[in-house]
Protein backbone atom coordinates (compact mmCIF):
# COMPACT_ATOMS: atom_id res chain seq x y z
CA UNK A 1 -76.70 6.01 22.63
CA UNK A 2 -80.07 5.86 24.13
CA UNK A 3 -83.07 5.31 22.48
CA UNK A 4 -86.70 5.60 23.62
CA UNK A 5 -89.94 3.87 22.36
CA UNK A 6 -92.03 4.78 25.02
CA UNK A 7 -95.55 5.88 24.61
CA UNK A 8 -94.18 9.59 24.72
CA UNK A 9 -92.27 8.31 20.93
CA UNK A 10 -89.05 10.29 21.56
CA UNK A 11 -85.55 8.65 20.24
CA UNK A 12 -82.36 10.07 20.52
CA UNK A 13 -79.54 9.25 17.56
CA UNK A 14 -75.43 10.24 18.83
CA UNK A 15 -73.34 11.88 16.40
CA UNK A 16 -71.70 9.77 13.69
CA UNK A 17 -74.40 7.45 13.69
CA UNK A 18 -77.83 7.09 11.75
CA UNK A 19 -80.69 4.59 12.53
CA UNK A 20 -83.49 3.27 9.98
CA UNK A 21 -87.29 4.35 11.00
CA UNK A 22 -89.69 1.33 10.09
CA UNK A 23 -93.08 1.61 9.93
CA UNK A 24 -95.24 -1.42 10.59
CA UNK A 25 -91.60 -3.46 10.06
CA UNK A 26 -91.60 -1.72 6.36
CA UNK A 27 -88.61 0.92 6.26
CA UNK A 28 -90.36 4.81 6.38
CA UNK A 29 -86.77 6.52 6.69
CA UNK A 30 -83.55 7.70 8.20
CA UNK A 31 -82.77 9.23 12.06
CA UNK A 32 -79.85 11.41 11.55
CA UNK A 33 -77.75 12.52 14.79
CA UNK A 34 -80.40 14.40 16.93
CA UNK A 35 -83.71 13.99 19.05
CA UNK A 36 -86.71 12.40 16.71
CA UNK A 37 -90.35 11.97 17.87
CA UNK A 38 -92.08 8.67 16.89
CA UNK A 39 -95.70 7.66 16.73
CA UNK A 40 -96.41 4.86 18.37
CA UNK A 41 -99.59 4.66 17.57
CA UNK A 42 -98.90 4.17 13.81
CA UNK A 43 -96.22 1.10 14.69
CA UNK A 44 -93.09 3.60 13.57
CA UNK A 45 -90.11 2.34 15.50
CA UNK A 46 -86.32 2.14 15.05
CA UNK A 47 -84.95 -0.47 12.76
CA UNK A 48 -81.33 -0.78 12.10
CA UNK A 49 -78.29 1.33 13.47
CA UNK A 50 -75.60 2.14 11.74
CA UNK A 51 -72.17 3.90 12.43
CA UNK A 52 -70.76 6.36 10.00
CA UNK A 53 -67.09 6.33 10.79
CA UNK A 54 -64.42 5.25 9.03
CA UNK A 55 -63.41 1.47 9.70
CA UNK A 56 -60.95 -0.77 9.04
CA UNK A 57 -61.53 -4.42 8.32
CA UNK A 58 -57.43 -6.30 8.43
CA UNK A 59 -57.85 -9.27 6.02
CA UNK A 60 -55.05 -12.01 6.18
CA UNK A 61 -54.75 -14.14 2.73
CA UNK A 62 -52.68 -17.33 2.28
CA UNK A 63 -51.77 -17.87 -1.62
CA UNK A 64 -49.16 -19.39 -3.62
CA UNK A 65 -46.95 -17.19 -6.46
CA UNK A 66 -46.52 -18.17 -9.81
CA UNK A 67 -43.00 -19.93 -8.48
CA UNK A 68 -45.15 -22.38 -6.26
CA UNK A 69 -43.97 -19.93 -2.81
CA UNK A 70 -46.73 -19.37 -0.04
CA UNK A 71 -46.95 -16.53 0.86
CA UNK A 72 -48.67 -15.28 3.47
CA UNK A 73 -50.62 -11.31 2.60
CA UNK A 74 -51.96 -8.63 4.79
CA UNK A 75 -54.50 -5.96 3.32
CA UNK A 76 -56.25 -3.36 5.38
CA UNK A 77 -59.48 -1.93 4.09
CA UNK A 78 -60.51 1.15 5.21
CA UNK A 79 -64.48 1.74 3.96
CA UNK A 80 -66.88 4.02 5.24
CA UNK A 81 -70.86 4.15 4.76
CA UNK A 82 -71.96 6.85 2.19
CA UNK A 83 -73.84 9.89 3.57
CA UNK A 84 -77.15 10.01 1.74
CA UNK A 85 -80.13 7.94 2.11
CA UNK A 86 -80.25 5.72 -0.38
CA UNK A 87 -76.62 4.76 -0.01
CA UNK A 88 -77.41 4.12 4.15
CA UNK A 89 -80.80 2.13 3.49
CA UNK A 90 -79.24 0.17 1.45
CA UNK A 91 -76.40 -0.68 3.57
CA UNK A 92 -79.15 -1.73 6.57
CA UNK A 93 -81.12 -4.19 4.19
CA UNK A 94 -79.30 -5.43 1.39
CA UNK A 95 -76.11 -6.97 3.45
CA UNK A 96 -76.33 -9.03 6.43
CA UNK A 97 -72.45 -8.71 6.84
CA UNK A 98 -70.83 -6.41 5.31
CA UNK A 99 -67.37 -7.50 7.06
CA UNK A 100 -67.50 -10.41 5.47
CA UNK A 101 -68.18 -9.68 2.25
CA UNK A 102 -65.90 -7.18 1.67
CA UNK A 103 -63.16 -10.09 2.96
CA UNK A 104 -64.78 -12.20 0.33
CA UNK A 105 -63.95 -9.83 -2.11
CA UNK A 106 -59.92 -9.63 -0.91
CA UNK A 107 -59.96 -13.40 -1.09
CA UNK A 108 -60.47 -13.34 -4.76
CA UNK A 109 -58.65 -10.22 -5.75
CA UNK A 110 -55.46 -11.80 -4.12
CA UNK A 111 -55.76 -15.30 -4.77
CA UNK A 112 -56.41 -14.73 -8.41
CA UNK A 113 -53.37 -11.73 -8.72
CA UNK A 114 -50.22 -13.65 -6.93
CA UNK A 115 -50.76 -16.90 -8.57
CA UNK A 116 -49.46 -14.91 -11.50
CA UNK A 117 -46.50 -12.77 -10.14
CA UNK A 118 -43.25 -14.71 -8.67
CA UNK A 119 -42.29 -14.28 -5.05
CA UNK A 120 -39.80 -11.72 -5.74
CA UNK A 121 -42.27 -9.65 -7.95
CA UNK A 122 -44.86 -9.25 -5.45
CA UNK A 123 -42.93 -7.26 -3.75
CA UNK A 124 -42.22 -5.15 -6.24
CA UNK A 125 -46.03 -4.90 -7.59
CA UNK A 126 -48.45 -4.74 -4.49
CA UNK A 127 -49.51 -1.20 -5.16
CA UNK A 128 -50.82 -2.85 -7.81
CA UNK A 129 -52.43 -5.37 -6.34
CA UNK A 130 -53.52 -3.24 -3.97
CA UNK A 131 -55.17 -0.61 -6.90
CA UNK A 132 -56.81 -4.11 -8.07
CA UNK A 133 -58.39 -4.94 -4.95
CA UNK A 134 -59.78 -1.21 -4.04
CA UNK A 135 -61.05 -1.23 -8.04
CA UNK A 136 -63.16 -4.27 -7.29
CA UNK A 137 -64.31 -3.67 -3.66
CA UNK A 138 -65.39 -0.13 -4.91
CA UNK A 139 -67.05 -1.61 -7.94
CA UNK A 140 -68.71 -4.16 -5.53
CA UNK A 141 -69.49 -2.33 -2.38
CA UNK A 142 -70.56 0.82 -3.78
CA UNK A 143 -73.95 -1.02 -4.88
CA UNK A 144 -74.60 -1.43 -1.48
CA UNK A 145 -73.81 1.97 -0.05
CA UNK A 146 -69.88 1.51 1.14
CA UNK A 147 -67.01 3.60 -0.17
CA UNK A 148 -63.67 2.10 -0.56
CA UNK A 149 -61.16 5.04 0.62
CA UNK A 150 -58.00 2.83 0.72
CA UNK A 151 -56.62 -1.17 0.46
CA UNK A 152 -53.03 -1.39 1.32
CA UNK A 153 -51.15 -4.17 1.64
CA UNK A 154 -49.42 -4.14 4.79
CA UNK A 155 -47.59 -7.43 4.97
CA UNK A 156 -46.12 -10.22 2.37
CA UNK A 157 -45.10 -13.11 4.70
CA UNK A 158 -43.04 -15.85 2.97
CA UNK A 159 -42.50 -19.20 4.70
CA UNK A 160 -39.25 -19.09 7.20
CA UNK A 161 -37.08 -21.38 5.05
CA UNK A 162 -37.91 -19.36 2.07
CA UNK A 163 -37.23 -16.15 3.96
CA UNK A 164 -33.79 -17.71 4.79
CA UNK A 165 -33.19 -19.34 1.37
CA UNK A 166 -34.14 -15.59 0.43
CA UNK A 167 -31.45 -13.88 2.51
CA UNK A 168 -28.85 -16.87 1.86
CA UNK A 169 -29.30 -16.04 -1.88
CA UNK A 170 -28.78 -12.18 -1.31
CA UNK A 171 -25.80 -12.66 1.25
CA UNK A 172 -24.21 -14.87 -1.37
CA UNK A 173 -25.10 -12.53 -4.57
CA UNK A 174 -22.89 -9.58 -2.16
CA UNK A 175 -20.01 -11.80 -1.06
CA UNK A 176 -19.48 -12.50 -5.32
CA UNK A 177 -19.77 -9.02 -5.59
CA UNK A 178 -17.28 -7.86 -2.38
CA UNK A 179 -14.68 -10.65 -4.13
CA UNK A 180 -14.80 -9.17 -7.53
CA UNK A 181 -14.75 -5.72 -6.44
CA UNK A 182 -11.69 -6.99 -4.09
CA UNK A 183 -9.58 -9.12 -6.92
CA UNK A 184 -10.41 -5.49 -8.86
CA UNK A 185 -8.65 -3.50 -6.21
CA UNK A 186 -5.34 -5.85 -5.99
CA UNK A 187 -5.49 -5.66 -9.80
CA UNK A 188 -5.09 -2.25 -9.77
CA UNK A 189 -3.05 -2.16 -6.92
CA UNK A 190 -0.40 -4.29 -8.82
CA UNK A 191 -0.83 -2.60 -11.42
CA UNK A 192 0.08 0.93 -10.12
CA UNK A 193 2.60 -0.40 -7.87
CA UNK A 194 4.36 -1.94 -11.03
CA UNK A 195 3.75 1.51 -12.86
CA UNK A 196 5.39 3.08 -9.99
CA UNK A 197 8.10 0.94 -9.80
CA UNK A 198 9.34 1.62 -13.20
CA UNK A 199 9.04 5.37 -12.78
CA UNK A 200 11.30 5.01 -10.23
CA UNK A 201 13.74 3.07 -12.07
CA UNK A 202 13.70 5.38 -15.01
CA UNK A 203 13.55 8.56 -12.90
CA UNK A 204 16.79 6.96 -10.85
CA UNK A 205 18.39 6.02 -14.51
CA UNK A 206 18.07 9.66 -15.58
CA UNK A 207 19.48 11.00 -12.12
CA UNK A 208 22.44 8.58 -12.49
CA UNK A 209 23.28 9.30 -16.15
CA UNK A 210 22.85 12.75 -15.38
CA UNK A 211 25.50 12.42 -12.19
CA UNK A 212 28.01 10.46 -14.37
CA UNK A 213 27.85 13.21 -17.34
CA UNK A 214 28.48 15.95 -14.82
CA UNK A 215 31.07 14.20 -13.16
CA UNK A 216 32.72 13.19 -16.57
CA UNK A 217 32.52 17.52 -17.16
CA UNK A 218 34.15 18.05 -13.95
CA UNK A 219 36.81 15.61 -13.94
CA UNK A 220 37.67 16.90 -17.59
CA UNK A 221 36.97 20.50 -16.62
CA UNK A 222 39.72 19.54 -13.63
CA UNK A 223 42.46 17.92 -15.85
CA UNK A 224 42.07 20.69 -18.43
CA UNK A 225 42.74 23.58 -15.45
CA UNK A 226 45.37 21.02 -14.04
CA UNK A 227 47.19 20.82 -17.50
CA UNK A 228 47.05 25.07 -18.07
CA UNK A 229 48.33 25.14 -14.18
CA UNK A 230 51.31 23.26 -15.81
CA UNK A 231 52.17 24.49 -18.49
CA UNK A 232 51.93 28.09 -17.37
CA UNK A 233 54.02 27.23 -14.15
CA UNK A 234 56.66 25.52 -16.27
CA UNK A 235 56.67 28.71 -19.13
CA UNK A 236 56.97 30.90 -15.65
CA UNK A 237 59.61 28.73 -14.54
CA UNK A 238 61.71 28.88 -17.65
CA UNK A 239 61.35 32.45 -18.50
CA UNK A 240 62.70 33.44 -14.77
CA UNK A 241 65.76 30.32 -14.78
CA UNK A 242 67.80 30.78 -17.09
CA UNK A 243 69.55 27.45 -18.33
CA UNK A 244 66.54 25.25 -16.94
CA UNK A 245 64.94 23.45 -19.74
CA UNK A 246 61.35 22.07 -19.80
CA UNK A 247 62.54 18.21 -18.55
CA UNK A 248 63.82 19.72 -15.50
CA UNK A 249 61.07 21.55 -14.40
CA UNK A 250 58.46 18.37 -14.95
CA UNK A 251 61.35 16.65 -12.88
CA UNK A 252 61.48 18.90 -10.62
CA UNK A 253 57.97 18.96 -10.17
CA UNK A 254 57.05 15.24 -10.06
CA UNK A 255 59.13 14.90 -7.21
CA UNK A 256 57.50 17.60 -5.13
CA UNK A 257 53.97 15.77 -6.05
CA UNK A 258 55.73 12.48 -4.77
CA UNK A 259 56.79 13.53 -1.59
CA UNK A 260 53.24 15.45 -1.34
CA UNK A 261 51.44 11.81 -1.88
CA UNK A 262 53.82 10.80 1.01
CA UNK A 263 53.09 13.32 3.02
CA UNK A 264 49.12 12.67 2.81
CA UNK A 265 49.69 8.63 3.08
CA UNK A 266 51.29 9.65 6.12
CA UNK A 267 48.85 12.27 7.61
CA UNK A 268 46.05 8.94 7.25
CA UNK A 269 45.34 7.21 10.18
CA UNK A 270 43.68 4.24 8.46
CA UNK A 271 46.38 4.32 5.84
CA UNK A 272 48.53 0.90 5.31
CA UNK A 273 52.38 0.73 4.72
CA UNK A 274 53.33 1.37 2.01
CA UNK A 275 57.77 0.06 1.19
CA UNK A 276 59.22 1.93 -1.15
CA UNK A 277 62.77 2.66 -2.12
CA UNK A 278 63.35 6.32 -0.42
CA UNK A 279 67.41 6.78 -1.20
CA UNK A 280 68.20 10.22 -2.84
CA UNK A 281 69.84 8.68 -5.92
CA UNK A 282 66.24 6.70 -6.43
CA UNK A 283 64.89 10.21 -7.05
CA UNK A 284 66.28 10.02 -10.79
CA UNK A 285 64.99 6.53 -11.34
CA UNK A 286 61.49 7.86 -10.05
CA UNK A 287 60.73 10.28 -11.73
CA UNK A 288 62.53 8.61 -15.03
CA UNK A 289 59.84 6.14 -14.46
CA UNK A 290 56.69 8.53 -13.76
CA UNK A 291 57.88 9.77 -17.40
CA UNK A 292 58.35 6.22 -19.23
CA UNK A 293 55.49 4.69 -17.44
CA UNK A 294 52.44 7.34 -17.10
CA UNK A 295 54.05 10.43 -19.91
CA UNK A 296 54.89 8.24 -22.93
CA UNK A 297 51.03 8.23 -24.37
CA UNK A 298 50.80 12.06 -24.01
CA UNK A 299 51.24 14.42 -27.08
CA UNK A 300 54.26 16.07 -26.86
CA UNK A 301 53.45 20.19 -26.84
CA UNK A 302 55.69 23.12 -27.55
CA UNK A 303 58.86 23.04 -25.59
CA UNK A 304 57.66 20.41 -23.00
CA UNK A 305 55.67 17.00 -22.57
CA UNK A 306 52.69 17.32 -20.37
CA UNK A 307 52.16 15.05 -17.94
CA UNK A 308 49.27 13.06 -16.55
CA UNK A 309 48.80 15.04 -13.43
CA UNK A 310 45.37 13.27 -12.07
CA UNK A 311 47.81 10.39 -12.02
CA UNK A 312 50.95 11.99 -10.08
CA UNK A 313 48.37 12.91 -7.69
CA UNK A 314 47.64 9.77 -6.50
């Protein structure tokens, strides 16, 4: 920027700026960016310069909430000068500092809004403190040729200890809530480990009642072809002998089952003695014996008594 009151009465104004002509100290008008030719000999000089760009004045308040918390806030106003003339002369004359005025202006917005809001609502409402505080600078500095184009709030600062009493409270609100959510999860743990549990038991009841009822249809389904086997053998028998009766062929029979059983205690490896009384004329008492002892509770059929077979087998 250069400016030039020499007798010759050229001044030269850079770009984003303007400058106030006075004439005989009285203001005659504005020097927009650009050469301008005074006349010296009618006193017309340059008065004031201004700048035109956009600034940014960082105001730092210290207030208490409504909780009794300082707190420490951060707004930066960004104002500009308006472009006509009457906005720019009155900007030159009508504030001395316009810095501090529009920091004057913060000072009571804030301290006058967060006395009313507790420390964990200001947070949550400096937009609108913000709005509040670019309503009343505009209101204020527009009647001396600013505009307001934004007031954010850029920092809340609590105290340290409440910052930490702040994050204690937090930390402890999630630990309640991890604990809960943890008892929740062994609840339902136990819960479907119990439900499981007792499927299990039922599904392994069914599968064992199942297992005995088709044993119980085998073993019966073997007795009953074991007890046809017999009777149609001993029929057989007595229809190609003649002069053999029904007792003899069960006799006969028995014994060959006995010495069967011996022959498979035998064949065991793991099998244990067995003393029994193996003389030819304890045949007769054997199988007189197999009939008193494991035939009596039989019904007695057509032409023969059938025995117990599941037993002789043994």
């Amino acid at each position: 920027m250069a400016e030039i009151c020499a007798p010759i009465g050229i001044t030269i104004v850079s770009q984003s700026e303007v400058k106030t002509i006075e004439k005989c100290g009285a203001y005659d008008g504005i020097a927009h960016p650009g050469c301008h030719c005074l006349i010296p000999c009618l006193c017309q000089c340059i008065g004031t310069s201004l700048s035109m760009r956009l600034q940014q004045l960082q105001v730092t308040c210290e207030t208490k909430t409504k909780d009794n918390v300082f707190v420490t806030v951060k707004v930066a106003v960004q104002y500009q000068i308006n472009g006509d003339d009457d906005a720019i002369k009155a900007a030159a004359y009508r504030l001395t500092n316009p810095r501090e005025q529009i920091e004057s202006y913060v000072f009571d917005v804030v301290r006058s809004s967060v006395p009313k809001i507790e420390l964990d609502d200001v947070f949550e409402t400096k937009d609108e403190i913000s709005n509040s505080i670019k309503q009343q600078l505009t209101a204020s500095m527009g009647e001396f040729g600013y505009s307001i184009l934004a007031s954010p709030i850029t920092d809340i600062d609590p105290d340290a200890q409440v910052k930490r009493a702040m994050n204690e409270i937090n930390k402890m609100k999630r630990l309640r809530v991890a604990a809960q959510d943890e008892g929740e999860a062994v609840k339902i743990r136990a819960i479907k480990e119990a439900e499981a549990d007792a499927a299990r038991t039922e599904i392994q009841a069914k599968a064992d009642a199942e297992a005995k009822f088709m044993q119980g249809q085998g073993i019966a389904r073997q007795r009953q072809a074991i007890i046809t086997g017999l009777r149609d053998s001993v029929n057989s028998f007595k229809s190609e002998v003649e002069g053999v009766d029904a007792k003899n062929v069960l006799d006969l029979m028995i014994v060959t089952q006995y010495f069967d059983m011996m022959k498979e205690i035998g064949a065991q490896s793991k099998t244990n003695a067995v003393f029994m009384n193996h003389s030819p004329g304890a045949l007769e008492d054997l199988a007189h014996a197999v009939q008193k002892g494991f035939l009596s509770g039989l019904p007695a059929a057509p032409g023969f008594s059938v025995p117990n077979t599941d037993l002789m087998q043994r």
